[in-house]
PDB file of N, CA and C in Angstrom:
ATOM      1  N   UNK A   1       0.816  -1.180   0.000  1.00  0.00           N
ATOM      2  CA  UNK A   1       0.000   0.000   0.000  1.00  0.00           C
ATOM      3  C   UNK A   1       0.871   1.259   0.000  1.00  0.00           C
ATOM      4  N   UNK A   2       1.787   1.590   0.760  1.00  0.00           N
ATOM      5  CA  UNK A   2       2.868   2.580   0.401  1.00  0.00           C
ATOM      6  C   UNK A   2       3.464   2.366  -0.524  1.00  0.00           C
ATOM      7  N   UNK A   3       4.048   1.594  -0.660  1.00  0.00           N
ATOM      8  CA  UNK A   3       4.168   1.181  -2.343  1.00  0.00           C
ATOM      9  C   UNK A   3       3.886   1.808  -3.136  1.00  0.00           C
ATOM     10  N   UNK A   4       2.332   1.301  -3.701  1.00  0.00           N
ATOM     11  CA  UNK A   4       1.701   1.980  -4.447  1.00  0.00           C
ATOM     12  C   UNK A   4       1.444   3.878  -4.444  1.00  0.00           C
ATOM     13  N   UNK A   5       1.627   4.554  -2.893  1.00  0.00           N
ATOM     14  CA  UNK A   5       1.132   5.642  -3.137  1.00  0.00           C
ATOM     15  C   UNK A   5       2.487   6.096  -3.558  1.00  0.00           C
ATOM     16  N   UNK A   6       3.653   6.009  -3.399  1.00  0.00           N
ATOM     17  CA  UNK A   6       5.114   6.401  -3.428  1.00  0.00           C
ATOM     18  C   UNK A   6       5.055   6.352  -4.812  1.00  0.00           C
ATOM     19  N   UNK A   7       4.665   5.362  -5.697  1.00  0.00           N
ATOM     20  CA  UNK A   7       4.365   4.882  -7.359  1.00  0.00           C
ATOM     21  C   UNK A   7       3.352   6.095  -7.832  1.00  0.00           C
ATOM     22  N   UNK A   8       2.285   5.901  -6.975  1.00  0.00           N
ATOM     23  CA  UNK A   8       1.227   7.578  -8.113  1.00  0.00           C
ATOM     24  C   UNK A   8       2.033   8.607  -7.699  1.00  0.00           C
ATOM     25  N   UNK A   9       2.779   8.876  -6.471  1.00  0.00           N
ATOM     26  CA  UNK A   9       3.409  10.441  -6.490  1.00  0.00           C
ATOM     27  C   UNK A   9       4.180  10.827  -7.309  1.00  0.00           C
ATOM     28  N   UNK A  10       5.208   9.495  -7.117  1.00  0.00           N
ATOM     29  CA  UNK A  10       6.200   9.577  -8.567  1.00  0.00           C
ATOM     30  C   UNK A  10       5.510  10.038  -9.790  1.00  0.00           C
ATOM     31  N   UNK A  11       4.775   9.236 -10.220  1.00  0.00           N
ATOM     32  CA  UNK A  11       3.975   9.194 -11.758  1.00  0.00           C
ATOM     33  C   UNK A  11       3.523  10.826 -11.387  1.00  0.00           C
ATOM     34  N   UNK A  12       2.567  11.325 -10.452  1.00  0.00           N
ATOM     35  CA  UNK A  12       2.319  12.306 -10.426  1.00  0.00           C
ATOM     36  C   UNK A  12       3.327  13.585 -11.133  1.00  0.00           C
ATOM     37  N   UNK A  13       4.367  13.463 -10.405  1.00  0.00           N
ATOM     38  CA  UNK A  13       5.203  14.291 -10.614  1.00  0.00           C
ATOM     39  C   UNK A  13       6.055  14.013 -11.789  1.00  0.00           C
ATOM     40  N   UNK A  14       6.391  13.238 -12.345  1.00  0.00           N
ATOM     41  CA  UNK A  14       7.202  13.391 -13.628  1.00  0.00           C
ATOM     42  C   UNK A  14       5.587  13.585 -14.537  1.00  0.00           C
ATOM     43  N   UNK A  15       4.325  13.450 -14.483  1.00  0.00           N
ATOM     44  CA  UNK A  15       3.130  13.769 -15.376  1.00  0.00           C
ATOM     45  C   UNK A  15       3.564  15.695 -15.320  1.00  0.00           C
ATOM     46  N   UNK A  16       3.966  16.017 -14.287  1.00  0.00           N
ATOM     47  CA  UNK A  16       3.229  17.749 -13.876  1.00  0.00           C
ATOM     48  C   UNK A  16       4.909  18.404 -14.687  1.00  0.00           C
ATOM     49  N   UNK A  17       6.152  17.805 -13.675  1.00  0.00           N
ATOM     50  CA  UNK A  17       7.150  18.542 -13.752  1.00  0.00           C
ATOM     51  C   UNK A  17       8.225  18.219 -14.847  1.00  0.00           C
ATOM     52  N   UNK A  18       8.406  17.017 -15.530  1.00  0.00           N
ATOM     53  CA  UNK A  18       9.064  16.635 -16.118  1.00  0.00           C
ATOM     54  C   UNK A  18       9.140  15.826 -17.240  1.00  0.00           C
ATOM     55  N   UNK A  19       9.607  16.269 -18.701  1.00  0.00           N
ATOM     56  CA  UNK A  19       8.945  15.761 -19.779  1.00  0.00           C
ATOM     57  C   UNK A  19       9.701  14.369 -19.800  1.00  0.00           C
ATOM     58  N   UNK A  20       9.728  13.836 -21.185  1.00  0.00           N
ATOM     59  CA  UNK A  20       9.537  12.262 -21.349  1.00  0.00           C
ATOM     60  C   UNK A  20      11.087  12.045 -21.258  1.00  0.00           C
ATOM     61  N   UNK A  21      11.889  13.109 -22.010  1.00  0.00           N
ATOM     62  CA  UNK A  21      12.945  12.989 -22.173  1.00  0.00           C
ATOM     63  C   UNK A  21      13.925  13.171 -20.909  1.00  0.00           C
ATOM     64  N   UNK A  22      13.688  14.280 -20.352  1.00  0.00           N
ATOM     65  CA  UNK A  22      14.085  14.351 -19.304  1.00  0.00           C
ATOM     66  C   UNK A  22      13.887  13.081 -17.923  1.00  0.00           C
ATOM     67  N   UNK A  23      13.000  12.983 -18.343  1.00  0.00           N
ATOM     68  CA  UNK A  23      13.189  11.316 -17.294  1.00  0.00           C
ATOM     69  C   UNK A  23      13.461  10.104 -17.862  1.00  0.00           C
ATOM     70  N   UNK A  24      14.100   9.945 -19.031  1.00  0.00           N
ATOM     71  CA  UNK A  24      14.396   8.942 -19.579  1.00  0.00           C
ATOM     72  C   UNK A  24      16.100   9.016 -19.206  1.00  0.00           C
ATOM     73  N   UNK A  25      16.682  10.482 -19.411  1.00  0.00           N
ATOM     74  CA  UNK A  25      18.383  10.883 -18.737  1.00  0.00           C
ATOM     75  C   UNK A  25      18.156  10.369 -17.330  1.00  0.00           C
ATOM     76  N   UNK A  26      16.765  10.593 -16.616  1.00  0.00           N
ATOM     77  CA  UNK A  26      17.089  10.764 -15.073  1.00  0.00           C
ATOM     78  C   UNK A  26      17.071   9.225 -14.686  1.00  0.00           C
ATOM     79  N   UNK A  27      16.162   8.654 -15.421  1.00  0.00           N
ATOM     80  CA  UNK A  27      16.033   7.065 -14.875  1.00  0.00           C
ATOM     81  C   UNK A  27      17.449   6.430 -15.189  1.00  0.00           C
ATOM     82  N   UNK A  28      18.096   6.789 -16.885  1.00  0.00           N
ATOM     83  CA  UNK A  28      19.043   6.404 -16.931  1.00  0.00           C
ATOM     84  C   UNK A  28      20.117   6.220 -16.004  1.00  0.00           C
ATOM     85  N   UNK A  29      20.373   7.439 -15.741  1.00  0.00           N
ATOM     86  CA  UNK A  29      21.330   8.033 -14.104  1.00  0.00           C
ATOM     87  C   UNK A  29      21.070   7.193 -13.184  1.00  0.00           C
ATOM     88  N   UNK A  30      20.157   7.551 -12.468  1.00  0.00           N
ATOM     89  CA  UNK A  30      19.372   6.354 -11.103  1.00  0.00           C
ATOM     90  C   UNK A  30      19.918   4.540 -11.374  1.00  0.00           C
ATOM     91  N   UNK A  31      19.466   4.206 -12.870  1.00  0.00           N
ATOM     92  CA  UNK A  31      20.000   2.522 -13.186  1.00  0.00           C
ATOM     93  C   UNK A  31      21.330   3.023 -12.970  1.00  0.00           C
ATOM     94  N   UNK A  32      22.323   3.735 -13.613  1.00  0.00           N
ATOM     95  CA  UNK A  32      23.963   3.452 -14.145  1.00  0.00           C
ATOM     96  C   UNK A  32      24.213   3.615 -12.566  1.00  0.00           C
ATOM     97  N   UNK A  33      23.977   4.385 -11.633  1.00  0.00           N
ATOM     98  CA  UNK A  33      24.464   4.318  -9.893  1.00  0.00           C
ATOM     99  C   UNK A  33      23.870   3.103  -9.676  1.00  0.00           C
ATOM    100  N   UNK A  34      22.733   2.795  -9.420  1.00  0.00           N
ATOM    101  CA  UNK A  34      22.867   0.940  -9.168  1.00  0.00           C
ATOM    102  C   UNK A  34      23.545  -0.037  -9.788  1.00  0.00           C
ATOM    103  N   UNK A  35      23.455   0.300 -10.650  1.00  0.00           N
ATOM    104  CA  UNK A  35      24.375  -1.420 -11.690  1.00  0.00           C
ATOM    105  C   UNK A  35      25.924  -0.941 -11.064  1.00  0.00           C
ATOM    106  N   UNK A  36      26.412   0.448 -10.878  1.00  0.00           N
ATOM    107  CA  UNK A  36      27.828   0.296 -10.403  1.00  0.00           C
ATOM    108  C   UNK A  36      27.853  -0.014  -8.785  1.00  0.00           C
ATOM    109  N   UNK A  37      27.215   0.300  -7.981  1.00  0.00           N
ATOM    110  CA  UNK A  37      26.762  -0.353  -6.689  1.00  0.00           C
ATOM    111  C   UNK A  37      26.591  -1.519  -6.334  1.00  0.00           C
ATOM    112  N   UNK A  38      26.040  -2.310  -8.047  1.00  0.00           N
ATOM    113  CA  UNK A  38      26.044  -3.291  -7.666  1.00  0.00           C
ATOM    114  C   UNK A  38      27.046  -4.341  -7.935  1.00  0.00           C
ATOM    115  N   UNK A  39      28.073  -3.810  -8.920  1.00  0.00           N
ATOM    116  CA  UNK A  39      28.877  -4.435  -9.207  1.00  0.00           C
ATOM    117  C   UNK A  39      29.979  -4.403  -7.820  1.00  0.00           C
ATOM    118  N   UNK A  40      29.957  -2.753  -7.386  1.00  0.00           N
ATOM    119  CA  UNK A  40      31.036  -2.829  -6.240  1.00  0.00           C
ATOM    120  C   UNK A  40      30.595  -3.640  -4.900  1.00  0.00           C
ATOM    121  N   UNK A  41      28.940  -4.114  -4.663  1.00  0.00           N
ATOM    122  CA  UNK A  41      29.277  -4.911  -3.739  1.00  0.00           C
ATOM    123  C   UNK A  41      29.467  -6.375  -4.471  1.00  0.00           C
ATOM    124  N   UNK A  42      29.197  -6.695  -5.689  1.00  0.00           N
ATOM    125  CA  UNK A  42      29.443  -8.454  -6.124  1.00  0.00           C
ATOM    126  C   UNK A  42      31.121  -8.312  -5.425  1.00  0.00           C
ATOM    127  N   UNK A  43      31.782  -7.014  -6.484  1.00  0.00           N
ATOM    128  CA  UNK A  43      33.722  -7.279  -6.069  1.00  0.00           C
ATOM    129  C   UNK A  43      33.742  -7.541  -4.860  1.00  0.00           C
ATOM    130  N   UNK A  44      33.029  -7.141  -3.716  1.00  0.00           N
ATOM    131  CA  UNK A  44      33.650  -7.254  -2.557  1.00  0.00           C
ATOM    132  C   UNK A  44      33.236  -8.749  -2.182  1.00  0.00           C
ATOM    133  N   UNK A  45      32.414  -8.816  -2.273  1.00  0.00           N
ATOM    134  CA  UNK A  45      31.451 -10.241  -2.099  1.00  0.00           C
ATOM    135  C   UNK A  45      32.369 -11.444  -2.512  1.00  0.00           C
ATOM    136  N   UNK A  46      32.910 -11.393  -3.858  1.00  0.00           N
ATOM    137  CA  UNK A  46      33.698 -12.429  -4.434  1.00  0.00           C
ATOM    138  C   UNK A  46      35.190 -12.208  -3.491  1.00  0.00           C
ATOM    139  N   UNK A  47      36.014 -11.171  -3.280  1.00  0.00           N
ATOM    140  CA  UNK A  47      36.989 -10.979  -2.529  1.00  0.00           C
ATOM    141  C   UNK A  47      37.037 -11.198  -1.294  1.00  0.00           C
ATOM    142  N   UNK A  48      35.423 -11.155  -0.677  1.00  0.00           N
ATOM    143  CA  UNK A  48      35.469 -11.654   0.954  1.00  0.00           C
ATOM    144  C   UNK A  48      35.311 -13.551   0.634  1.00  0.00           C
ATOM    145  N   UNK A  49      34.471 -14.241  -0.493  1.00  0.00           N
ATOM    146  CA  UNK A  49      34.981 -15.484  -0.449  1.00  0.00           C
ATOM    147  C   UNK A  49      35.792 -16.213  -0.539  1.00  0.00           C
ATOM    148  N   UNK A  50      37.099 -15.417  -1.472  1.00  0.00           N
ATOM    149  CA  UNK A  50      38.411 -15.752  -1.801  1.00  0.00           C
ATOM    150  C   UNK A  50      38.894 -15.940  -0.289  1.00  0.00           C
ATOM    151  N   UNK A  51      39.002 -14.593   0.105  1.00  0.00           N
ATOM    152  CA  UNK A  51      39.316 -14.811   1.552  1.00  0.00           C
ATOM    153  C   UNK A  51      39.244 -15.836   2.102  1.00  0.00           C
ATOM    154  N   UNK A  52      38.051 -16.469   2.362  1.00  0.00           N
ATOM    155  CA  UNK A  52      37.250 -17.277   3.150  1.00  0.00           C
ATOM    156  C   UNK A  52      37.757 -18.330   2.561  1.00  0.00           C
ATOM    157  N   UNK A  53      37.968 -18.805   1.859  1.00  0.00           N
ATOM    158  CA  UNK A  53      38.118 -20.051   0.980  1.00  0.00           C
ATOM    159  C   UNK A  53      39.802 -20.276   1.132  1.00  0.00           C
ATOM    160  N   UNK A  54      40.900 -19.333   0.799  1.00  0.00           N
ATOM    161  CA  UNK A  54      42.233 -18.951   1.632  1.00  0.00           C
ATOM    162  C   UNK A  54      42.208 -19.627   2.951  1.00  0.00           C
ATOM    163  N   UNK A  55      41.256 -19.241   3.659  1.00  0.00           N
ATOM    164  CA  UNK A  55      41.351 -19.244   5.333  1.00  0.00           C
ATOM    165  C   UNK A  55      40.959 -20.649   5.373  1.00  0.00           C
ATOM    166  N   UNK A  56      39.866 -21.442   5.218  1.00  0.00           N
ATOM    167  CA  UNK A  56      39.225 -22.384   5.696  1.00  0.00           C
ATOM    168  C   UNK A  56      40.614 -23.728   4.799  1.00  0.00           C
ATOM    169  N   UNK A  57      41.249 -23.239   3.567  1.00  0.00           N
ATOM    170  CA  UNK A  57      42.388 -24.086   2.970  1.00  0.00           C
ATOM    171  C   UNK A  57      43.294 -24.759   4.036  1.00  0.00           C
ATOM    172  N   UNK A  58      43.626 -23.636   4.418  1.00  0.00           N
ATOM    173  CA  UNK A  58      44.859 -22.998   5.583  1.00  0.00           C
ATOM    174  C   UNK A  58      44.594 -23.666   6.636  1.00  0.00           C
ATOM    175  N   UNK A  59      43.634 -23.642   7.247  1.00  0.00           N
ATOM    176  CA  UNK A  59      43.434 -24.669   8.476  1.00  0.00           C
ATOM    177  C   UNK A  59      43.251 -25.895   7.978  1.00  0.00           C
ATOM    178  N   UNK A  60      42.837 -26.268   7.227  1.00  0.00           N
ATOM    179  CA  UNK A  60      42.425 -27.732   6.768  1.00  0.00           C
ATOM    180  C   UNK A  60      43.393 -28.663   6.042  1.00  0.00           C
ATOM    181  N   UNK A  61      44.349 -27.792   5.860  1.00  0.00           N
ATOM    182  CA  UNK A  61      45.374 -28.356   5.135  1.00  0.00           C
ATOM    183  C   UNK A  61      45.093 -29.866   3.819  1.00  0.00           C
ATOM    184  N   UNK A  62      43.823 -29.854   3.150  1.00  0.00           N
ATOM    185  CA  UNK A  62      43.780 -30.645   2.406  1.00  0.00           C
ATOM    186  C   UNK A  62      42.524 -29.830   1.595  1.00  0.00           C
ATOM    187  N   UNK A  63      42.464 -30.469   0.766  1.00  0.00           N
ATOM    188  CA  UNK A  63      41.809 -30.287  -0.992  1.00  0.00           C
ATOM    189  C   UNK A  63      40.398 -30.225  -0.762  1.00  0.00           C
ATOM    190  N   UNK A  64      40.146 -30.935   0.017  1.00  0.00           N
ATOM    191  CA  UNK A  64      38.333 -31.209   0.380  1.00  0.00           C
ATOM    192  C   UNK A  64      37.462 -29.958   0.500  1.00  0.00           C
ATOM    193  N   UNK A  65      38.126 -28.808   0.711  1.00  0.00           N
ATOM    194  CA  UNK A  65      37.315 -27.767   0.776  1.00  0.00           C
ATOM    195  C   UNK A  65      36.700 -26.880  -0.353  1.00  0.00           C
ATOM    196  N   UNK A  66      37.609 -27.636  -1.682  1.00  0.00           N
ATOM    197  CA  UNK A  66      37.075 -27.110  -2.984  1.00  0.00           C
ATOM    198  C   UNK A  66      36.034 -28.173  -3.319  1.00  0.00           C
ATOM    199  N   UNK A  67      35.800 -29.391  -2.722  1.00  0.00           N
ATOM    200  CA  UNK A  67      34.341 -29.990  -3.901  1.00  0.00           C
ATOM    201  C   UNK A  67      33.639 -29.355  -2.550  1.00  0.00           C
ATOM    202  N   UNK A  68      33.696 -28.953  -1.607  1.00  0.00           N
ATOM    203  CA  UNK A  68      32.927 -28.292  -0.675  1.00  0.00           C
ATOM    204  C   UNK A  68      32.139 -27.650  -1.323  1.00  0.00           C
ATOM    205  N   UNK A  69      33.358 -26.609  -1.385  1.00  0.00           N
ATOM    206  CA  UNK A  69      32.566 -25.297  -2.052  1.00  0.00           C
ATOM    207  C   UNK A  69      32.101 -25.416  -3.529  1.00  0.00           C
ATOM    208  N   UNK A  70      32.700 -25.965  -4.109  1.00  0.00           N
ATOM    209  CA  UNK A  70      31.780 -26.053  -5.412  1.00  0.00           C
ATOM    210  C   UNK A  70      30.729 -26.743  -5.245  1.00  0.00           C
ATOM    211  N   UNK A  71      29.899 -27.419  -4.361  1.00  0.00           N
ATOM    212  CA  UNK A  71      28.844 -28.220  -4.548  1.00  0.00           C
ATOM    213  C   UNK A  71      28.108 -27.157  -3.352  1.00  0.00           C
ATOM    214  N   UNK A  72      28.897 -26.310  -2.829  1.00  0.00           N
ATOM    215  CA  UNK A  72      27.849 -25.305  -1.713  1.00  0.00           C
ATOM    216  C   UNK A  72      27.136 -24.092  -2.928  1.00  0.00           C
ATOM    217  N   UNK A  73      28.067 -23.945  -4.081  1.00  0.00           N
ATOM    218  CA  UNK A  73      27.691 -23.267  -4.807  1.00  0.00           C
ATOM    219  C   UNK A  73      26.690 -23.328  -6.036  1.00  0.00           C
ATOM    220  N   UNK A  74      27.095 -24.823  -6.312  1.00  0.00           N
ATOM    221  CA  UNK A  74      25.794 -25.018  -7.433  1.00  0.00           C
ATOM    222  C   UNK A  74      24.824 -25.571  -6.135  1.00  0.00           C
ATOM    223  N   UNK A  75      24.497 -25.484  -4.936  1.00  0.00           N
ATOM    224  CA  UNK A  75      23.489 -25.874  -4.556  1.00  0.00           C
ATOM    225  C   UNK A  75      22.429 -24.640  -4.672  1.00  0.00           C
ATOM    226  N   UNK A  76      23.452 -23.427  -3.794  1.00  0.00           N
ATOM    227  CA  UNK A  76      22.903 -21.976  -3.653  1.00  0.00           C
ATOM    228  C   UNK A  76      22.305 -21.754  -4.819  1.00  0.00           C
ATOM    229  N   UNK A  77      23.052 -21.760  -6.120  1.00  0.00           N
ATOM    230  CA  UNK A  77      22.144 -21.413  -7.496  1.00  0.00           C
ATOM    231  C   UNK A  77      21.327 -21.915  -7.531  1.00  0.00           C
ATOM    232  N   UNK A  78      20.945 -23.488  -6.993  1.00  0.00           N
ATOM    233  CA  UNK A  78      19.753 -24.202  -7.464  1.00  0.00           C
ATOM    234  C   UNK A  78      18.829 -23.851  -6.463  1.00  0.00           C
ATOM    235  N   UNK A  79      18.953 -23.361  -5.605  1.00  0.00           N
ATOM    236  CA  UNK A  79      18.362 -22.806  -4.762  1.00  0.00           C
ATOM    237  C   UNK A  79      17.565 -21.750  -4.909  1.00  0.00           C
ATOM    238  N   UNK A  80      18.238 -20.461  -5.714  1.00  0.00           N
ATOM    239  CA  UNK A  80      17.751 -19.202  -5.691  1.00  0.00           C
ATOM    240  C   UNK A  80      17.188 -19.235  -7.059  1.00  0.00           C
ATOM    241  N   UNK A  81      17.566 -20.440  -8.256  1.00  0.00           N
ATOM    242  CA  UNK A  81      16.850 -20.454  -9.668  1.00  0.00           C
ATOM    243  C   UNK A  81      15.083 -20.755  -8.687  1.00  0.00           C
ATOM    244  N   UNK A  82      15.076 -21.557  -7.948  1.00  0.00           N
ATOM    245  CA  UNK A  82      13.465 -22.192  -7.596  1.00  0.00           C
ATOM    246  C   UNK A  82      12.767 -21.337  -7.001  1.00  0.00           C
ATOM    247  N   UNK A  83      13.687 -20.749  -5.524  1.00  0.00           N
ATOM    248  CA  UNK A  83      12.672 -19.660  -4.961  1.00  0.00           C
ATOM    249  C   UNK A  83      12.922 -18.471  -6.006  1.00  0.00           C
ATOM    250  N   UNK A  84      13.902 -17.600  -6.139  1.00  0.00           N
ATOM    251  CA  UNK A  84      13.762 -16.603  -6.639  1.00  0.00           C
ATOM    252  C   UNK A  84      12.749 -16.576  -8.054  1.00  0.00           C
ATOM    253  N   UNK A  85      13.369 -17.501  -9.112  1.00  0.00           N
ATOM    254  CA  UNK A  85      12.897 -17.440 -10.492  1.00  0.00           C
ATOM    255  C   UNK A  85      11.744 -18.221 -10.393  1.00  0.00           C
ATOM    256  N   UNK A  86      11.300 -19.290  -9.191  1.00  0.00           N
ATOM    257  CA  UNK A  86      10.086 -19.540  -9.380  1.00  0.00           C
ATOM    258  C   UNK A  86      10.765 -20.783 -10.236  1.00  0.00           C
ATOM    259  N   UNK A  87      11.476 -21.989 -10.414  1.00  0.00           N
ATOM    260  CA  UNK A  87      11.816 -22.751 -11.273  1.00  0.00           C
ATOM    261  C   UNK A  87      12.047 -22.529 -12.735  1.00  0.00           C
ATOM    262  N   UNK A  88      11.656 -21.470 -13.607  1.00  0.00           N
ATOM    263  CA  UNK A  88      11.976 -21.172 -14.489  1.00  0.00           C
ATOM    264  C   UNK A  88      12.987 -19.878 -14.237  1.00  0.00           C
ATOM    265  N   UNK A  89      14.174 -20.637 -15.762  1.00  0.00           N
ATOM    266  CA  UNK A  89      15.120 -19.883 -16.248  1.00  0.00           C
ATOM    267  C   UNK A  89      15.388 -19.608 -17.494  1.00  0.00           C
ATOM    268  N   UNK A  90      14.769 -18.524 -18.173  1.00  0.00           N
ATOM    269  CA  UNK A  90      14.912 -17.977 -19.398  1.00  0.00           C
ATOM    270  C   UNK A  90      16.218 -17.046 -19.527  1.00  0.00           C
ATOM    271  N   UNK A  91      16.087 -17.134 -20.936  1.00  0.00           N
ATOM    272  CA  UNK A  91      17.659 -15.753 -21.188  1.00  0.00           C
ATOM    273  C   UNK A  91      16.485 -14.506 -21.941  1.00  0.00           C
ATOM    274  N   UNK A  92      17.436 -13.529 -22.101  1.00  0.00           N
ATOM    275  CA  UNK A  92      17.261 -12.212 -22.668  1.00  0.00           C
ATOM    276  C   UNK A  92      16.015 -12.232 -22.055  1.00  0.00           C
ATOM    277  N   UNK A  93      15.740 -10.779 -22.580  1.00  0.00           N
ATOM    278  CA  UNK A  93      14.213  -9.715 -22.488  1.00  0.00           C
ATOM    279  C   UNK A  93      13.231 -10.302 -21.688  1.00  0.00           C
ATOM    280  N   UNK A  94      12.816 -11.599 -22.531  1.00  0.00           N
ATOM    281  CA  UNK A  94      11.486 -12.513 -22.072  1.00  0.00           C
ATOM    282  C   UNK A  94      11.465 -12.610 -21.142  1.00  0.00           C
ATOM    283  N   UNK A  95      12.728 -13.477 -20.588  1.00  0.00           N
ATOM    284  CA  UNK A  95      13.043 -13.896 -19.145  1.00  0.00           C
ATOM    285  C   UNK A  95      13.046 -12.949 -18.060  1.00  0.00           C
ATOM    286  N   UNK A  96      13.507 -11.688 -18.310  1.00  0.00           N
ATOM    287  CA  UNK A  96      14.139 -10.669 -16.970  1.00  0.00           C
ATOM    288  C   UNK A  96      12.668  -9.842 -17.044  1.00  0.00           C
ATOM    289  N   UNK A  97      11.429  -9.995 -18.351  1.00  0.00           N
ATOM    290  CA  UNK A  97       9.967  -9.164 -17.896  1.00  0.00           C
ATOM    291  C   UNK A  97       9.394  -9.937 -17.226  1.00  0.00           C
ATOM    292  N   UNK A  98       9.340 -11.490 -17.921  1.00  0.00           N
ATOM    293  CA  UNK A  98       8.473 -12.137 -17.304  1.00  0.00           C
ATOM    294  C   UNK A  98       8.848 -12.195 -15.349  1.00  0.00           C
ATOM    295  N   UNK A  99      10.237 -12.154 -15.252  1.00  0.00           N
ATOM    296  CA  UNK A  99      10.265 -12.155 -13.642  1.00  0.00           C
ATOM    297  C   UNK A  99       9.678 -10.935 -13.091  1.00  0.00           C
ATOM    298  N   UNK A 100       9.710  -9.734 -13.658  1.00  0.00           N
ATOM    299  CA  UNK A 100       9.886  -8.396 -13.006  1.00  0.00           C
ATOM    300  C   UNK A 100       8.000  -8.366 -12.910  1.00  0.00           C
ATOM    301  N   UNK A 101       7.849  -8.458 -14.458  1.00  0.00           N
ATOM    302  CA  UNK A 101       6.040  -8.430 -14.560  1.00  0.00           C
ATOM    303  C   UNK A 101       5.255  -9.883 -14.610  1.00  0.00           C
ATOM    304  N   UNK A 102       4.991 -10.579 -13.581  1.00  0.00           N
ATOM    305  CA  UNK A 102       4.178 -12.032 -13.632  1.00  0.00           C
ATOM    306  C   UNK A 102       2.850 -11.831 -14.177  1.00  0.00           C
ATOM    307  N   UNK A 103       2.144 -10.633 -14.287  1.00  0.00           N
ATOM    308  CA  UNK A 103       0.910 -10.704 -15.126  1.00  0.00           C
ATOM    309  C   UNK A 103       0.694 -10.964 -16.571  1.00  0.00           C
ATOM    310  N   UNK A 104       1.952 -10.815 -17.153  1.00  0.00           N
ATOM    311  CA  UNK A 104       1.939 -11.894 -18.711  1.00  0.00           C
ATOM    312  C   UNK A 104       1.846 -10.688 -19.828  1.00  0.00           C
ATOM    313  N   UNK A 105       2.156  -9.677 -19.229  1.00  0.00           N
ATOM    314  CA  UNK A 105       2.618  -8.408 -19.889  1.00  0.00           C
ATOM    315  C   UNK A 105       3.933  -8.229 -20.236  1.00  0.00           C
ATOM    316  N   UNK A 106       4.661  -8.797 -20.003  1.00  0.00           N
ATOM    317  CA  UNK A 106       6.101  -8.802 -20.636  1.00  0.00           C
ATOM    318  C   UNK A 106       6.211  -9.152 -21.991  1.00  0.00           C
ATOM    319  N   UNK A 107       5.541 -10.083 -22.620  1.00  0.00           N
ATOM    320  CA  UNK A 107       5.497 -10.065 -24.304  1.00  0.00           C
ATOM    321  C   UNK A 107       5.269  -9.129 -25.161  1.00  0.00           C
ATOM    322  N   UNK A 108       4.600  -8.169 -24.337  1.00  0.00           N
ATOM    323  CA  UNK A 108       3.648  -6.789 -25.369  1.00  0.00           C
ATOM    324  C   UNK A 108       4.947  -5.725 -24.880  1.00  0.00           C
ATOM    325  N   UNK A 109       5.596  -5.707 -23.624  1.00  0.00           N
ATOM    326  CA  UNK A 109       6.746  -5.118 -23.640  1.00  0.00           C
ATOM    327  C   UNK A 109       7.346  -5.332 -24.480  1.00  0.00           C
ATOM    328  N   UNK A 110       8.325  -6.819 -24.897  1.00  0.00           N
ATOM    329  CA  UNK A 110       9.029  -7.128 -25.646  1.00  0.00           C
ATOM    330  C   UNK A 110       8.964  -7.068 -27.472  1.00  0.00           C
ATOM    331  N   UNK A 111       7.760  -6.712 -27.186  1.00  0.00           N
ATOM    332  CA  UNK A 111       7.052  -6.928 -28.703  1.00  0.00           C
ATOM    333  C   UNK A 111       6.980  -5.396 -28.904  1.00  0.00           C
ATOM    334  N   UNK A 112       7.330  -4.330 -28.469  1.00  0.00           N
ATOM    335  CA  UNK A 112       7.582  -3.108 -27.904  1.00  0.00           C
ATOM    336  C   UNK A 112       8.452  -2.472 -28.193  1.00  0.00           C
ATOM    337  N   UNK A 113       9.454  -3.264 -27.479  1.00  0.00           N
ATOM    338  CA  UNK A 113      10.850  -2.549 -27.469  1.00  0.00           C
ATOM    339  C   UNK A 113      11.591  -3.248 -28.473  1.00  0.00           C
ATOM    340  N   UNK A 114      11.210  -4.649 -29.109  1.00  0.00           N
ATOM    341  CA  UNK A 114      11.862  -4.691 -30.525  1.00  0.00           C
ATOM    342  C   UNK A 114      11.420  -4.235 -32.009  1.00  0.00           C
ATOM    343  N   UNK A 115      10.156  -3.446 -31.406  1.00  0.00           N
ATOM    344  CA  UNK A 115       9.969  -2.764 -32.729  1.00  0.00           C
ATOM    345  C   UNK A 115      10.283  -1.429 -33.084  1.00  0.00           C
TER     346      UNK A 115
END
């Protein structure tokens, strides 16, 4: 429910104050600071497992900790493909509307933006 009213104010206000173009630069802006946010926490993320994977070597003094982790890792994926994606995994466009929009409006997007 806040949600939604935070969604009409927005809409409100780029309807009153700001034309099409101008919020097409601004949204742009807003994505390019997340996608680099998000890349700088994956780097750290992958550099704190290196770590971790270093450390847990080091005490263990044997090999076993790599089918560890590789089987901790394709588990996690298989994990987050079911809850997150819902068991389906598509590539391109189709795939990343149909997750974002589940009402079955992502085709008329896609059918949209490739024309």
């Amino acid at each position: 429910m806040v949600l939604d009213q935070i969604t009409n104010r927005l809409r409100y206000l780029k309807q009153k104050y700001i034309g099409n173009n101008t919020y097409m630069v601004l949204a742009s802006i807003f994505v390019g600071i997340l996608s680099g946010l998000a890349a700088v926490l994956l780097k750290h993320f992958v550099r704190f497992t290196h770590h971790l994977s270093d450390l847990l070597l080091s005490l263990s003094h044997t090999t076993l900790i790599y089918i560890v982790s590789s089987l901790a890792g394709i588990l996690l994926t298989l994990l987050i493909i079911k809850l997150l994606f819902k068991g389906k995994f598509e590539k391109g466009l189709v795939g990343i509307f149909s997750t974002i929009f589940p009402l079955g409006i992502s085709r008329n997007l896609c059918l949209k933006a490739n024309s």
